[in-house]
N, C-alpha and C. Protein backbone atom coordinates (compact mmCIF):
# COMPACT_ATOMS: atom_id res chain seq x y z
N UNK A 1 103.64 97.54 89.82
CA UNK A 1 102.34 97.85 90.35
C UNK A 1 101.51 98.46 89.24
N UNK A 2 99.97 98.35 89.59
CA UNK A 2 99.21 98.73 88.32
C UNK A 2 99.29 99.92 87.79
N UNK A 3 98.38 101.01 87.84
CA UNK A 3 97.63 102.17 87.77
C UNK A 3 97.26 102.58 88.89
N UNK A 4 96.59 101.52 89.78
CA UNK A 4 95.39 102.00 90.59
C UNK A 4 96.07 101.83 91.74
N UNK A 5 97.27 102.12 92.48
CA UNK A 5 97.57 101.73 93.81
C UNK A 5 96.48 101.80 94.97
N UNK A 6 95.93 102.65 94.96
CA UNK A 6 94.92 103.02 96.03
C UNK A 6 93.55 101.49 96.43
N UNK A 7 93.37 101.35 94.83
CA UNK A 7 92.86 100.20 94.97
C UNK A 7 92.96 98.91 95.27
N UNK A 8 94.75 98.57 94.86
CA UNK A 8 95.26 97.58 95.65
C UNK A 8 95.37 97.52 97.27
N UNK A 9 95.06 98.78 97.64
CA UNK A 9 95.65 99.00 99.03
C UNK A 9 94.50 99.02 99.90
N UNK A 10 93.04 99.21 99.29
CA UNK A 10 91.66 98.84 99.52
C UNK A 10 91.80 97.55 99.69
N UNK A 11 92.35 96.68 98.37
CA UNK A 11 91.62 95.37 98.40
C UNK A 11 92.42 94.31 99.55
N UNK A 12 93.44 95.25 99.92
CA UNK A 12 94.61 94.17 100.36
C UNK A 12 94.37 94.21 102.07
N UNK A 13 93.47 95.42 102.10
CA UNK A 13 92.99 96.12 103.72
C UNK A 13 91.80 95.02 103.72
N UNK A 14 90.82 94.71 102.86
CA UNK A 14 90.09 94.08 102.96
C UNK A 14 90.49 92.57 103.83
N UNK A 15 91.27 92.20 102.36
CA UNK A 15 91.68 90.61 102.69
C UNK A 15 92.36 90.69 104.00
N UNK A 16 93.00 91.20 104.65
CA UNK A 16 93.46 91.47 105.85
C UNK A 16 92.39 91.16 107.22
N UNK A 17 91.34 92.35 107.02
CA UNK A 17 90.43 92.01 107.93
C UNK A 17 89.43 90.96 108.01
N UNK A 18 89.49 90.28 106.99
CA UNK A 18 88.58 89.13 106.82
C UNK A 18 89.36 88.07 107.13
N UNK A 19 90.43 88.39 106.70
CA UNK A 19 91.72 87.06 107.53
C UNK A 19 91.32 87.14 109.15
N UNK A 20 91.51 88.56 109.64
CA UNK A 20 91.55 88.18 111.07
C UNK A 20 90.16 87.89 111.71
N UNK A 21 89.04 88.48 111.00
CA UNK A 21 87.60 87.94 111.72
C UNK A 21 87.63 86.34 111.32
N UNK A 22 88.22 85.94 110.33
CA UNK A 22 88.11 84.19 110.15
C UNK A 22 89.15 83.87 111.23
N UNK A 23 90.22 84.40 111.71
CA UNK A 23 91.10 83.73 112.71
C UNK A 23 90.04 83.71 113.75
N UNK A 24 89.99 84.76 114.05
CA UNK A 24 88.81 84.82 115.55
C UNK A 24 87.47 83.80 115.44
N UNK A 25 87.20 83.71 114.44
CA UNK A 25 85.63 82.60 114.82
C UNK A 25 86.55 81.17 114.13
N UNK A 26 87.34 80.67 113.60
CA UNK A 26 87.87 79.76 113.62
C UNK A 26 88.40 79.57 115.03
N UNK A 27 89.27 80.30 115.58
CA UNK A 27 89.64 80.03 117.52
C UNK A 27 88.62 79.83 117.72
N UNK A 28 87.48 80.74 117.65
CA UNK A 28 86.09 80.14 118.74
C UNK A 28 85.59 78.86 118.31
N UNK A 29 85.83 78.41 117.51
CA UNK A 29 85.55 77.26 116.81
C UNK A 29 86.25 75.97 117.47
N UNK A 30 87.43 76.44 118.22
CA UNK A 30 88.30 75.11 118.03
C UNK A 30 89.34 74.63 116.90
N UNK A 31 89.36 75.78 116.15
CA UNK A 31 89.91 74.74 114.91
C UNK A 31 91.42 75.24 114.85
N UNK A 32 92.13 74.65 115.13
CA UNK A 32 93.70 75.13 115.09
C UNK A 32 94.14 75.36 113.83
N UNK A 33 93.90 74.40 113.45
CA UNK A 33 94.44 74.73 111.64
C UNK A 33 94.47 75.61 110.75
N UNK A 34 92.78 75.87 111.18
CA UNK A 34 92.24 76.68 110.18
C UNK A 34 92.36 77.93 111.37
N UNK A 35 92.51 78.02 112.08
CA UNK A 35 93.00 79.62 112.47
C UNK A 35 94.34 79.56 112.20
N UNK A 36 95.43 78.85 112.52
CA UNK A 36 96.68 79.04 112.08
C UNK A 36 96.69 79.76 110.50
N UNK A 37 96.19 78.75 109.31
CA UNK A 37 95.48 78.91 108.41
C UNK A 37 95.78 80.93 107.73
N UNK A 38 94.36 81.23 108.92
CA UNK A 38 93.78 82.42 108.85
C UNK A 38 94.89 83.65 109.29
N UNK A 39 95.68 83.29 110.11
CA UNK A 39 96.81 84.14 111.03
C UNK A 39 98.08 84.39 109.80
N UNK A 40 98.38 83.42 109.02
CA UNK A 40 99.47 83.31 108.28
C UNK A 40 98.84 83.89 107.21
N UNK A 41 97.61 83.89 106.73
CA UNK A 41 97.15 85.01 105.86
C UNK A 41 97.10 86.52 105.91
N UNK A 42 96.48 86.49 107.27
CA UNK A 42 96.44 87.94 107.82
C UNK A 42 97.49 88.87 107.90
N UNK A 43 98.76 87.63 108.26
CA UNK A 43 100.25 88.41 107.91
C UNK A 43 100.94 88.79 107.09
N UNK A 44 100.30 87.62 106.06
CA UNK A 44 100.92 88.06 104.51
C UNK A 44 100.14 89.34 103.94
N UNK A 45 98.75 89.49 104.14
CA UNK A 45 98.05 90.68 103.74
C UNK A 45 98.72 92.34 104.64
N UNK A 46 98.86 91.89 105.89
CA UNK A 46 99.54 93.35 106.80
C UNK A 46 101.19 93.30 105.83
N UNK A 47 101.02 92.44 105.66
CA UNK A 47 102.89 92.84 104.55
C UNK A 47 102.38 93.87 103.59
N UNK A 48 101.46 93.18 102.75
CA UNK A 48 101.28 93.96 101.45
C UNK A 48 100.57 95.20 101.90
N UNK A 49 99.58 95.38 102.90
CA UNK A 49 99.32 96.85 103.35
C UNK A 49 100.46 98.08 103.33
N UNK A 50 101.51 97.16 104.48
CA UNK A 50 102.17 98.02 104.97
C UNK A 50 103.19 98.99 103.70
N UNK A 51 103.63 97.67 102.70
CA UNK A 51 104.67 98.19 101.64
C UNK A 51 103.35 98.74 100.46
N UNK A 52 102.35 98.81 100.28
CA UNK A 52 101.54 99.76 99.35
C UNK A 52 101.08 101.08 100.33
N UNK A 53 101.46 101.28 101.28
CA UNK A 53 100.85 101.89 102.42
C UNK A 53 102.03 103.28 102.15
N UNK A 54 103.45 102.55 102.01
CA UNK A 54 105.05 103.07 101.98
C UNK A 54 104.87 103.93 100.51
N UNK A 55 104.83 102.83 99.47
CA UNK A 55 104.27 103.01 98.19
C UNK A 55 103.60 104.47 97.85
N UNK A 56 102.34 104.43 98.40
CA UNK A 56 101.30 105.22 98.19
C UNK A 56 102.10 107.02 98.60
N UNK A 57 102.76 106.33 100.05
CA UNK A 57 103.13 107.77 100.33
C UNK A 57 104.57 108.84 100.05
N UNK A 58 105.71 108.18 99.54
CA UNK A 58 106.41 108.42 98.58
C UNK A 58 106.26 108.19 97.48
N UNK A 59 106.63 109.65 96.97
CA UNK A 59 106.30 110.43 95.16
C UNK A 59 107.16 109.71 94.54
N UNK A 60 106.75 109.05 93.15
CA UNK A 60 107.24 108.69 92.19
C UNK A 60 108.30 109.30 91.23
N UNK A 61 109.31 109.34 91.67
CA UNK A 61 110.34 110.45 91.27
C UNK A 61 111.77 109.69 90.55
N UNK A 62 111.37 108.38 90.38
CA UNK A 62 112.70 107.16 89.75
C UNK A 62 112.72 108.14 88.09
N UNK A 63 111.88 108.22 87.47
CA UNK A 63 112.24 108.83 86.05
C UNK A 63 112.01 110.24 86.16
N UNK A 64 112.61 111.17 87.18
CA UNK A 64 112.39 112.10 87.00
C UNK A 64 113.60 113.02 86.75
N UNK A 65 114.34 112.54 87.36
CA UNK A 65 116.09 112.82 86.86
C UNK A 65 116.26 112.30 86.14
N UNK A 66 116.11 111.53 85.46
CA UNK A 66 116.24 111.41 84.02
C UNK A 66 115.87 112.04 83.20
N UNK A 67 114.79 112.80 83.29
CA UNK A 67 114.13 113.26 82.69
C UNK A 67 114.52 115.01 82.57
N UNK A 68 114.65 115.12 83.95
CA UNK A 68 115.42 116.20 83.83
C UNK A 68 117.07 116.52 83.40
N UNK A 69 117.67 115.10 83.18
CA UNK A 69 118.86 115.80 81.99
C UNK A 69 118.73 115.16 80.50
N UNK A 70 117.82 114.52 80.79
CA UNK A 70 117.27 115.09 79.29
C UNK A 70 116.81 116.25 78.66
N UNK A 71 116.14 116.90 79.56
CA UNK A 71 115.77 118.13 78.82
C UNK A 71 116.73 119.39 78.88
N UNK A 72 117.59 118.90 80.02
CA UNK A 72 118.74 119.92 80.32
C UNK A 72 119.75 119.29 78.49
N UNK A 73 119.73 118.09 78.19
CA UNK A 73 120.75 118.11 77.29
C UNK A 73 119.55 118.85 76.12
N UNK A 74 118.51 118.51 75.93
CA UNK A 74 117.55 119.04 74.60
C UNK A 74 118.02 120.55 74.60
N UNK A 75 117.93 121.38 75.49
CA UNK A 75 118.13 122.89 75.75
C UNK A 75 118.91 123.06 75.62
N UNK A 76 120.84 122.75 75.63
CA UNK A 76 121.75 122.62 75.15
C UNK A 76 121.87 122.55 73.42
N UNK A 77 120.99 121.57 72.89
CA UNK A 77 121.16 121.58 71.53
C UNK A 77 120.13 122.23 71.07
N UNK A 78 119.21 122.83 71.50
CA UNK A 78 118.20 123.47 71.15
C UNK A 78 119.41 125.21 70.94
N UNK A 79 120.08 125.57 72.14
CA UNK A 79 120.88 126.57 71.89
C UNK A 79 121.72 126.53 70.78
N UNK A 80 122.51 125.47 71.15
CA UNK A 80 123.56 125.01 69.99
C UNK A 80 122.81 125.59 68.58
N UNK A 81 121.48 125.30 67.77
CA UNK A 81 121.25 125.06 67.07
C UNK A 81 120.89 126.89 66.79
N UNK A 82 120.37 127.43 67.42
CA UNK A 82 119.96 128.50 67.56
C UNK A 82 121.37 129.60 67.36
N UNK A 83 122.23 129.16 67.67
CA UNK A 83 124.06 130.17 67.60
C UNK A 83 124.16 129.77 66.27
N UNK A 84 124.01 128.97 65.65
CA UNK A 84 124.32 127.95 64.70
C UNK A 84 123.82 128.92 63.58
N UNK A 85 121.95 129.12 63.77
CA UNK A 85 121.06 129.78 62.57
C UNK A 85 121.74 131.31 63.22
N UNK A 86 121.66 131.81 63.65
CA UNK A 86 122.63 133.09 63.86
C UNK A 86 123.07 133.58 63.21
N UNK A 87 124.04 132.56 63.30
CA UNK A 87 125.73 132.82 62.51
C UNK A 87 125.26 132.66 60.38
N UNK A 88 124.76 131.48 60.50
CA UNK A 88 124.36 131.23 59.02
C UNK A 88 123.62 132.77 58.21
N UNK A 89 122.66 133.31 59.51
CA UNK A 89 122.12 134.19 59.22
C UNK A 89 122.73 135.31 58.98
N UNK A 90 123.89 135.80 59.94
CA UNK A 90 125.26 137.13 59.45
C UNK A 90 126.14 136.82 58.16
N UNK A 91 126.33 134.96 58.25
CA UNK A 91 126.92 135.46 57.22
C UNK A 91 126.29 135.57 55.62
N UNK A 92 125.07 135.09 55.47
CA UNK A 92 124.33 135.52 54.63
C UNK A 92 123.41 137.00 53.91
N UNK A 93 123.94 137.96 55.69
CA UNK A 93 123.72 139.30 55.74
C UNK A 93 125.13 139.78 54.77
N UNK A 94 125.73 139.62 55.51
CA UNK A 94 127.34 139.97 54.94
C UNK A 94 127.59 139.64 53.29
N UNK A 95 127.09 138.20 53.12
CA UNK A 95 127.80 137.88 51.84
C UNK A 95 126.29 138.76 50.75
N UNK A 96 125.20 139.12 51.19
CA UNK A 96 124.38 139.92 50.60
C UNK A 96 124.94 141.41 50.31
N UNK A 97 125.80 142.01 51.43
CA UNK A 97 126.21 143.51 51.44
C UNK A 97 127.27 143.71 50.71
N UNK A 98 128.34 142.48 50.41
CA UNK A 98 128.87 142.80 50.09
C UNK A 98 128.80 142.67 48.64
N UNK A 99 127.50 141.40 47.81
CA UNK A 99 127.40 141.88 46.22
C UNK A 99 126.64 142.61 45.94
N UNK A 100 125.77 143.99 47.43
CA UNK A 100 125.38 144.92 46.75
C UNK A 100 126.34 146.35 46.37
N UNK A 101 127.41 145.97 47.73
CA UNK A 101 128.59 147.04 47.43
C UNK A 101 129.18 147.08 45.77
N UNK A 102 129.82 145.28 45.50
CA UNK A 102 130.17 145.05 44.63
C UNK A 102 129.30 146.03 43.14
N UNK A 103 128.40 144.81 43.02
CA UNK A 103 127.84 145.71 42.06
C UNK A 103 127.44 147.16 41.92
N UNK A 104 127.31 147.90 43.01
CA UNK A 104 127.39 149.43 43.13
C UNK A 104 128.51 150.00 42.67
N UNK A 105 130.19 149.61 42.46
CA UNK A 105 131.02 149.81 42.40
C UNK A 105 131.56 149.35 40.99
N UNK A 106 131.34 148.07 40.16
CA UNK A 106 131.64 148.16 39.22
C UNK A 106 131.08 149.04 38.09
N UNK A 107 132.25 148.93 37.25
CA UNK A 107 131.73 150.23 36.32
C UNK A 107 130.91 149.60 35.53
N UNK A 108 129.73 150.09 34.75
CA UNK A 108 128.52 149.78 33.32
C UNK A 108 129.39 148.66 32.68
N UNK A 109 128.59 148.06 32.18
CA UNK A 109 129.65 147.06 31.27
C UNK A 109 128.93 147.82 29.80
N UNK A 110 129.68 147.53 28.88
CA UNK A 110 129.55 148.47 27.68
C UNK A 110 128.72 147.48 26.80
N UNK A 111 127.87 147.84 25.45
CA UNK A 111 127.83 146.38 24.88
C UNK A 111 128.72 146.46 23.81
């Protein structure tokens, strides 16, 4: 379906009622055919009403669980990544403290 459901569901209400005012003055007419014609239209248009009608009023929700473990897995590695810089980050605290201990502790070098 397009973009515009609402508008399909205008145009399809249309063709519908113009089917059945052509059934009715074709009967007054006499003309079997062409009201038969008009009747087998009118039915095919109340089809497409009824299922854009269905359409229109249940929410579009097919990609939405998807969508939501997708972002449930993104937030997972978004954490992951975040424990990750953490850790990189202590031990770069650590391996800093300990060559300021170091060098605090060795003795002058002489020349």
């Amino acid at each position: 379906m397009t973009r515009r459901p609402k508008l399909w569901l205008v145009v399809a209400s249309l063709f519908t009622l113009v089917n059945v005012a052509g059934a009715g003055f074709a009967a007054a007419g006499g003309e079997g055919l062409h009201t038969a014609a008009h009747v087998a239209l009118t039915l095919v248009g109340a089809y497409f009403v009824r299922r854009l009608t269905r359409r229109a009023s249940q929410p579009h929700l097919a990609g939405t669980e998807q969508a939501v473990e997708r972002l449930d897995h993104l937030q997972h590695s978004v954490d992951a990544v975040a424990i990750e810089v953490e850790r990189i980050g202590e031990a770069q605290r650590y391996a800093t403290k300990l060559a300021t201990e170091r060098a605090e502790a060795a003795p002058p070098k002489r020349p």
